[in-house]
Structures are given as structure tokens and as C-alpha cells.
Protein backbone atom coordinates (compact mmCIF):
# COMPACT_ATOMS: atom_id res chain seq x y z
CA UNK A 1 95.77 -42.65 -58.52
CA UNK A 2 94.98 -40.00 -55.94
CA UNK A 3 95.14 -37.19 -58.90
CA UNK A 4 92.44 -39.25 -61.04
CA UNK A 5 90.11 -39.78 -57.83
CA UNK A 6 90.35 -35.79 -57.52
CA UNK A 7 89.89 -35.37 -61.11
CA UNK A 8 86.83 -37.32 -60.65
CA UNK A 9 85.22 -35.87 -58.33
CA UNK A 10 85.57 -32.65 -59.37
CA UNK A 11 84.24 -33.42 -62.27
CA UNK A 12 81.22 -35.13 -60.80
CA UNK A 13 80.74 -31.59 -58.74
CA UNK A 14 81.07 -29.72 -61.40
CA UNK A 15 78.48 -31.49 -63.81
CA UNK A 16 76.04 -31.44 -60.83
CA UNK A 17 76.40 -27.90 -60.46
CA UNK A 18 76.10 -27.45 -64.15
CA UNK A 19 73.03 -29.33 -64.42
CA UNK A 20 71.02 -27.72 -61.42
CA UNK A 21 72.20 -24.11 -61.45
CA UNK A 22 74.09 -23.64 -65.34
CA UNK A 23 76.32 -22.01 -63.73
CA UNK A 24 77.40 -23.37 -60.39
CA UNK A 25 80.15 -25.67 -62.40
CA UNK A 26 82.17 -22.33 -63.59
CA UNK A 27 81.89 -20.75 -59.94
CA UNK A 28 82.97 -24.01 -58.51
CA UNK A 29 86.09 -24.04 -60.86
CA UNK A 30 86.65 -20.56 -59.83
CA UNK A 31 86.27 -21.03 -56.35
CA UNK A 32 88.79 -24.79 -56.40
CA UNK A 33 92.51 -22.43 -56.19
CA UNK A 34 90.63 -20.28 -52.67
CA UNK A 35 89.53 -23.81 -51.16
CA UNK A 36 93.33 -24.44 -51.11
CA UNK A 37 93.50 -21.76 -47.81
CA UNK A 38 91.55 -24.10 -45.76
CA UNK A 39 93.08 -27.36 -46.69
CA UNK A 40 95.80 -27.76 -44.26
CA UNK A 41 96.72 -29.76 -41.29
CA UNK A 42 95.45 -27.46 -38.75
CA UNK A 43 91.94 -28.07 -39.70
CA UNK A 44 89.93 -31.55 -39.15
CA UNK A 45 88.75 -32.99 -42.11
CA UNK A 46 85.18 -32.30 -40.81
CA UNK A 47 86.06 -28.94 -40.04
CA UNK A 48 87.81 -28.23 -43.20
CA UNK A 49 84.44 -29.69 -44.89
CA UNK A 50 82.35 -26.98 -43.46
CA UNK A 51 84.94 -24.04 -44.27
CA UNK A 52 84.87 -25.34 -47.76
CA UNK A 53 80.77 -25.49 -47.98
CA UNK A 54 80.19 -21.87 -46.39
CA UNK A 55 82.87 -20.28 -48.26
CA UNK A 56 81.45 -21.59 -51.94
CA UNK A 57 78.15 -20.85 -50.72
CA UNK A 58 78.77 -17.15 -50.38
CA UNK A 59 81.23 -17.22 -53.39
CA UNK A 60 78.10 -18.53 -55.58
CA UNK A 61 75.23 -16.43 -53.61
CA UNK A 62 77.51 -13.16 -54.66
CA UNK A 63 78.01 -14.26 -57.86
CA UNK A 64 74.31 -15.37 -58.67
CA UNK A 65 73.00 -11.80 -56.94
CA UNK A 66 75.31 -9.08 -58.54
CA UNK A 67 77.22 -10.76 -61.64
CA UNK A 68 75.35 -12.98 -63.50
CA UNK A 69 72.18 -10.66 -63.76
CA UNK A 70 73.97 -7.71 -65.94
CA UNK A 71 75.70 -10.64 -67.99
CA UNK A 72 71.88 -12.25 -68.43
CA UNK A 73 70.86 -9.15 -69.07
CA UNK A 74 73.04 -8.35 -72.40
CA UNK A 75 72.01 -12.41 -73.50
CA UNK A 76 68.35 -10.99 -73.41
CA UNK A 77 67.12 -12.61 -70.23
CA UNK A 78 66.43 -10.96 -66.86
CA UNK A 79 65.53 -12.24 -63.15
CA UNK A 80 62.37 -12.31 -61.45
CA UNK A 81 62.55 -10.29 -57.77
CA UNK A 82 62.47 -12.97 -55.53
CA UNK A 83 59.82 -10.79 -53.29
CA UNK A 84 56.85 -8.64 -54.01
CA UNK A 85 56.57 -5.25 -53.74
CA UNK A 86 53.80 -2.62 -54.69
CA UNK A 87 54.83 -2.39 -58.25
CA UNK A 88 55.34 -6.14 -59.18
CA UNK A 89 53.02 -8.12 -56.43
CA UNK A 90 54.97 -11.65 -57.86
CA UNK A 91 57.13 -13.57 -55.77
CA UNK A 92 59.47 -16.66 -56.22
CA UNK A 93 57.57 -19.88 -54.72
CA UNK A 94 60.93 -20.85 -53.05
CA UNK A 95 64.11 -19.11 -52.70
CA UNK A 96 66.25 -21.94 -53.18
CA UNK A 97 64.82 -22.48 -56.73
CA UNK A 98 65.43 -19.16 -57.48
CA UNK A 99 68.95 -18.80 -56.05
CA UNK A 100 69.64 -21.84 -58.74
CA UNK A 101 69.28 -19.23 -61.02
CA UNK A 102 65.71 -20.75 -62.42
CA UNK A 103 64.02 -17.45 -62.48
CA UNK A 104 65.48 -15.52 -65.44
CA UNK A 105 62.82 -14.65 -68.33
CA UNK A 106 63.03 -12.11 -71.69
CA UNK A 107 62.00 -8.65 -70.80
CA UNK A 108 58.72 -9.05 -73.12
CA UNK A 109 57.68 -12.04 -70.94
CA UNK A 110 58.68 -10.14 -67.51
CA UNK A 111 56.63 -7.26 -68.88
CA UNK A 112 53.31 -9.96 -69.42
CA UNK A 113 53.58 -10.93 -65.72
CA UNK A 114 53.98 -8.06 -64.34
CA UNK A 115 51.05 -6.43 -66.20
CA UNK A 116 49.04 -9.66 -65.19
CA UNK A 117 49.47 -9.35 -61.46
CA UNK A 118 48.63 -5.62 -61.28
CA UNK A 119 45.22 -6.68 -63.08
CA UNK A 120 44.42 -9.20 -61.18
CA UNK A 121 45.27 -7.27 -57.81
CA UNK A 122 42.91 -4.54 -59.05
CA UNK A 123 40.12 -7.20 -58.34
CA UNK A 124 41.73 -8.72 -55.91
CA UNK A 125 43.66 -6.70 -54.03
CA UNK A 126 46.56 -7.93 -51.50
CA UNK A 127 47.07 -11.44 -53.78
CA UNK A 128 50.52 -11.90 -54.90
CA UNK A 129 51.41 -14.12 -58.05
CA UNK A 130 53.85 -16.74 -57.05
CA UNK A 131 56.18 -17.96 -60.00
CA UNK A 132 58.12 -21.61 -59.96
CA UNK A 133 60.30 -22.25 -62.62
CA UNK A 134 61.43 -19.63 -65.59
CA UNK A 135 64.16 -20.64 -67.15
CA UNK A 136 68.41 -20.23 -67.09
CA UNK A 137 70.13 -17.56 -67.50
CA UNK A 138 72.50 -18.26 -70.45
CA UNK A 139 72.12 -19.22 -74.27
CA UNK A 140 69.05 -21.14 -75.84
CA UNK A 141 68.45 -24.59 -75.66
CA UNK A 142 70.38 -25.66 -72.23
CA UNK A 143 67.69 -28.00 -70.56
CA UNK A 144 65.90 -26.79 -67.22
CA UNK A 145 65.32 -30.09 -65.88
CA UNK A 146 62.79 -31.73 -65.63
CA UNK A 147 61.07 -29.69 -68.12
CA UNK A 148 61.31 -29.83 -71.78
CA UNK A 149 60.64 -26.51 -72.61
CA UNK A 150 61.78 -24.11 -70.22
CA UNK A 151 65.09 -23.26 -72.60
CA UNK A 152 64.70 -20.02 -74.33
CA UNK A 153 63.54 -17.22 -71.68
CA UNK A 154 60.30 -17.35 -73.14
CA UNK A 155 58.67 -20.01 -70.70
CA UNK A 156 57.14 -19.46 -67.42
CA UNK A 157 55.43 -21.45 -64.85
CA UNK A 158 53.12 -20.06 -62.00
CA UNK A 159 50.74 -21.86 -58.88
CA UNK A 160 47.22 -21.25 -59.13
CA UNK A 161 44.87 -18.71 -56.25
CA UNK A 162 44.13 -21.15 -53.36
CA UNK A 163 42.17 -19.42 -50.68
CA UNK A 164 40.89 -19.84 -46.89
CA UNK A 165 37.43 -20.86 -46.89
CA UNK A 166 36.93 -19.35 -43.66
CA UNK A 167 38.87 -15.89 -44.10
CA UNK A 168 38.51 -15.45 -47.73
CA UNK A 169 42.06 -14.39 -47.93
CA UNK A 170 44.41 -15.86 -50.40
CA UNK A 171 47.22 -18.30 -49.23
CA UNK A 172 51.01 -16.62 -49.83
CA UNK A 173 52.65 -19.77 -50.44
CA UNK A 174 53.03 -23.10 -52.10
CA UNK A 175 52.10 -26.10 -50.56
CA UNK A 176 55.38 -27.82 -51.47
CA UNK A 177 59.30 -26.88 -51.93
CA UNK A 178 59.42 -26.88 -55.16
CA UNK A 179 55.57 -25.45 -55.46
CA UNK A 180 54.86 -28.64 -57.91
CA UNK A 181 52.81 -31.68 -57.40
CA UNK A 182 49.87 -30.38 -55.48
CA UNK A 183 46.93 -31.07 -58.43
CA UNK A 184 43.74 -30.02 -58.63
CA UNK A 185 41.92 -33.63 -59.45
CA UNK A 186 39.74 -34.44 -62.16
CA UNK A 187 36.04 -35.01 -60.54
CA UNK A 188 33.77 -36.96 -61.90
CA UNK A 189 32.93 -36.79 -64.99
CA UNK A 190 35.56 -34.63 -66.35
CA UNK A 191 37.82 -35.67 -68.63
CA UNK A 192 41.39 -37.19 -66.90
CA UNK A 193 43.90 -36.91 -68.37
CA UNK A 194 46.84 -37.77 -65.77
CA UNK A 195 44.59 -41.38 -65.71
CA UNK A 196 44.82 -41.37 -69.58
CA UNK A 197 48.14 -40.48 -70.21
CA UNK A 198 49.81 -42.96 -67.43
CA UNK A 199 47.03 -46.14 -69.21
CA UNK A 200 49.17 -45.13 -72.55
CA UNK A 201 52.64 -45.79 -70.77
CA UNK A 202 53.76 -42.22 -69.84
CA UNK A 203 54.88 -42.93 -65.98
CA UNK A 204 55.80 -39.62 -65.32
CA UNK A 205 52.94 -37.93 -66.21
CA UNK A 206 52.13 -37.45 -62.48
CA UNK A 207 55.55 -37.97 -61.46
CA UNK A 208 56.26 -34.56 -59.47
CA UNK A 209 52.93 -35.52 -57.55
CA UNK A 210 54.03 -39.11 -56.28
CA UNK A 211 57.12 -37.53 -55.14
CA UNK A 212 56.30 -34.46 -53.52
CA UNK A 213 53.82 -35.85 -50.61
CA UNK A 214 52.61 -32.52 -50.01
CA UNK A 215 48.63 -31.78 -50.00
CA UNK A 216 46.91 -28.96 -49.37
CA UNK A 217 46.32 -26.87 -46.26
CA UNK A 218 43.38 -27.67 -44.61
CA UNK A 219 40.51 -25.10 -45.07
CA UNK A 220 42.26 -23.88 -48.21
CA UNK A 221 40.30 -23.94 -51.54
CA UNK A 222 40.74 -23.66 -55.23
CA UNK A 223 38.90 -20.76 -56.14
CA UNK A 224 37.67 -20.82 -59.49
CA UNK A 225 36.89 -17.18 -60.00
CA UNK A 226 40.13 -16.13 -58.96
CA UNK A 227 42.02 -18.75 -61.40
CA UNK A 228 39.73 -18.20 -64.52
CA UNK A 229 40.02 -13.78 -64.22
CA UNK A 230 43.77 -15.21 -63.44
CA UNK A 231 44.52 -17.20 -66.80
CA UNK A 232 41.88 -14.80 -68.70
CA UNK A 233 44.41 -11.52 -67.92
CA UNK A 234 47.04 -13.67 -69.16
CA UNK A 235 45.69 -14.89 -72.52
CA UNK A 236 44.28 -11.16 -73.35
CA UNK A 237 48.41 -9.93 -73.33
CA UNK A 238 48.65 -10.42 -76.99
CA UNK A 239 52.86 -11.33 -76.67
CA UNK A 240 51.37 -14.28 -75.02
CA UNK A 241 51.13 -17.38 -77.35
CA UNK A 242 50.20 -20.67 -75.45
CA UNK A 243 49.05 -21.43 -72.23
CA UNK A 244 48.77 -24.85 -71.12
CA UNK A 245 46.22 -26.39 -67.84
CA UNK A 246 44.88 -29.62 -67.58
CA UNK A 247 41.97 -30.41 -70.29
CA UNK A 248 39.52 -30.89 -67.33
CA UNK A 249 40.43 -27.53 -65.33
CA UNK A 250 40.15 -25.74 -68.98
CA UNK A 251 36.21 -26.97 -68.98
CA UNK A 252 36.16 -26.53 -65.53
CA UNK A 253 36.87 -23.17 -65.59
CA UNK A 254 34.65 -22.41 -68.37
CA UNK A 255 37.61 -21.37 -71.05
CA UNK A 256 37.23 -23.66 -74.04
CA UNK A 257 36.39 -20.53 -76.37
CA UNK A 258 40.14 -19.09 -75.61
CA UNK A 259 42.13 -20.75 -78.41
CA UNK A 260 45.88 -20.18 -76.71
CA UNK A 261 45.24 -22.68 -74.42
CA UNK A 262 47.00 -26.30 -75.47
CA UNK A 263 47.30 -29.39 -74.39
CA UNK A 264 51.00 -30.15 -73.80
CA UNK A 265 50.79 -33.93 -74.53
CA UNK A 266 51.49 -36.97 -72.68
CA UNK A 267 55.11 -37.00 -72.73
CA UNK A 268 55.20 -33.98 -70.67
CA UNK A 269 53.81 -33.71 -66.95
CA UNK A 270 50.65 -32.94 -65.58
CA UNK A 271 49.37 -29.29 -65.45
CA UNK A 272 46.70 -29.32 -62.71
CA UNK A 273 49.38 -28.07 -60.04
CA UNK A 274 50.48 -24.79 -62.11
CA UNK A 275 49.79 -22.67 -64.62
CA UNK A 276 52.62 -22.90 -67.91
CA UNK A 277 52.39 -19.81 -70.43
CA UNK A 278 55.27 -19.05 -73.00
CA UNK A 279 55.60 -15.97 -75.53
């Protein structure tokens, strides 16, 4: 009985791991026969706990920094940096999403970023693109949830330019952990969407929002400008395909002529809070 309830739960850790990082569940399984050192009777169980936590941690943080890239790399996919730097002003809108191995992309699609932030720069010097989710780093098709796309290397969300009303300079960060669920509302009179999609029965069309309870810094704006040069650099890189915002920011913003903007459809989530575009 005590082998099952072992069984169990490692296979309960390992599908977790699978499902959040793709591959936490293989480092996990490699790491089970070195968690044997610090199961013994001179340790609490408390204390043996912690030993266990810290020394996968570094295991997987080793693994995820200096071994899975070169592998990714000969599957076609590579990772974002997780900071800026003069030549590639993007950044990873949280670190732990990123260490969970969410940030790998093809090269062509790393290329289209990275030529997008140096134009936009150029008029706006000192911003810094901040990307959310990518996609995994390994084989097509494995889901990056909760998205239903993000499965290939070839999709890539972003946040949009908020800046200080005061200062004029554009806010570094997100305004939640994951980056998601901070929307720019419909006003009145545009079309909305979010209110349309939930009336047909699609609950989690503002799901990430409800759960999120983050809002956005006081004094901080969307700045239109910024966000329509932003999504216009993006749509002129011709190995860019679709791009999908909310119907009402697309008016908003003045962009109905550009014809690689979609909408995504109800069964997906709202796209007021970032900016999707895919190869």
C-alpha cells in the first residue's frame, strides 16, 4: 500500500510538472534517485521537505538555463533573454513564467521581435518590449495552457506601451504576475466584444481578468500612439501573418485598413490586455 501511495504521488508531481513547465516531469524523474541522500532519519520530515525543494529547484534552474536551450535549439525553437539589453530592448514580463520554459520561439519569429523593438525604440527611445507567453520548448502541438495556440514556436504574446501621464516615461513592467488580465475597456460606443462573447455562453472570455485583481498604476495611461506605431512595425515584417487585439482597440487605434489583424473568436480569451501575433 505504501509503494502505490508513492507511485501516486509521484505521478501526480510529475504530470504537474509536465503540464506547467514540459519538462519539469523528466527533471523530476531524474532528480527522484539524488532525493534519496536527504531522506534519512537524521533529518525532520520538515527539514527533509526543504532539502528536497531547494535541491530540485537548482537541479531544474540548471537544467532549464544551460541544457534544454541547445536541445530547443536543434528542434527549431530558441529562448527569449529574460532581460534587455542594447541590442534586443525585450524583456520577459515575469521571470517565473519564463523559467517554466514559456519563452521559446522559431528563430524567424525571434528575428520579427527583435527587429520590432529596435523600430519602435528609434521613436521612442529607452521603451523596452515586454513579452508574456511564447510557447514550449519541445515538439509541435503540446498545449501551453491556457492558450490554444501557443504550440508550434510560431506564437507570441506581448503587453501593450502604458505610460506616466505626468513623466511621459513608459512603465517597465506589467501590472500583474502573469502580465494578463489588465484590459483596456471598450468605451462607449465601441463595439464589446468581451460583453458579446460572455451573452453567447463563453465564460472565460474574460476569465484571466476576474482572476487576476490587478488594475493599473495610478497616473499610468494607454498611449495610443505608442501602441498603434507598436502593432504597425509588427504587421509591416512580412514573416508576420496574423495579429489579433480586441475589435474595439483595432478601431480605436485607427487600423481597420491592415488586413493581418483577426479576430480570434469567442472561444478564445479576450485580447485587450496583450498583443498576440504568430508567423
Amino acid at each position: 500500500m505504501k509503494f502505490i501511495l508513492k507511485a501516486i504521488r509521484t505521478f501526480f508531481i510529475f504530470s504537474i510538472l509536465t503540464v506547467l513547465t514540459q519538462v519539469g516531469g523528466v527533471i523530476y524523474l531524474l532528480y527522484l534517485p539524488f532525493s534519496l541522500f536527504v531522506k534519512s532519519e537524521k533529518y525532520s520530515f520538515w527539514k527533509s521537505i526543504v532539502m528536497r525543494s531547494i535541491g530540485f529547484s537548482l537541479i531544474y534552474i540548471l537544467i532549464c538555463l544551460f541544457i534544454i536551450p541547445p536541445f530547443a535549439k536543434k528542434n527549431g525553437r530558441v529562448p527569449l533573454p529574460f532581460f534587455s539589453t542594447e541590442e534586443t530592448p525585450i524583456k520577459s514580463g515575469s521571470l517565473l513564467m519564463s523559467l517554466m520554459n514559456r519563452n521559446y520561439v522559431k528563430p524567424l519569429l525571434q528575428d520579427a521581435f527583435f527587429k520590432t523593438a529596435k523600430d519602435v525604440q528609434k521613436k521612442y527611445p529607452n521603451v523596452e518590449l515586454i513579452y508574456l507567453d511564447a510557447n514550449f520548448p519541445f515538439f509541435d502541438g503540446f498545449p501551453l495552457l491556457p492558450h490554444l495556440s501557443h504550440n508550434d514556436g510560431e506564437k507570441l504574446d506581448i503587453a501593450f506601451l502604458y505610460k506616466n501621464k505626468k513623466t511621459d516615461k513608459f512603465h517597465d513592467k506589467t501590472f500583474s504576475i502573469t502580465g494578463y488580465g489588465v484590459c483596456e475597456e471598450p468605451r462607449k460606443g465601441e463595439t464589446n466584444q468581451p460583453k458579446d462573447c460572455e451573452k453567447k455562453g463563453n465564460w472565460q472570455y474574460s476569465f484571466l481578468k476576474k482572476i487576476t485583481f490587478a488594475k493599473v498604476k495610478k497616473g499610468m495611461e494607454f498611449d495610443q500612439s505608442a501602441n498603434r506605431f507598436l502593432l504597425q512595425k509588427i504587421m509591416e515584417n512580412k514573416s508576420v501573418k496574423k495579429v489579433f487585439i480586441e475589435p474595439h482597440l483595432q478601431k480605436r487605434l485607427t487600423l481597420g485598413k491592415y488586413k493581418k489583424i483577426k479576430f480570434h473568436g469567442c472561444h478564445a480569451v479576450r485580447h485587450d490586455d496583450h498583443i498576440h501575433f504568430q508567423l
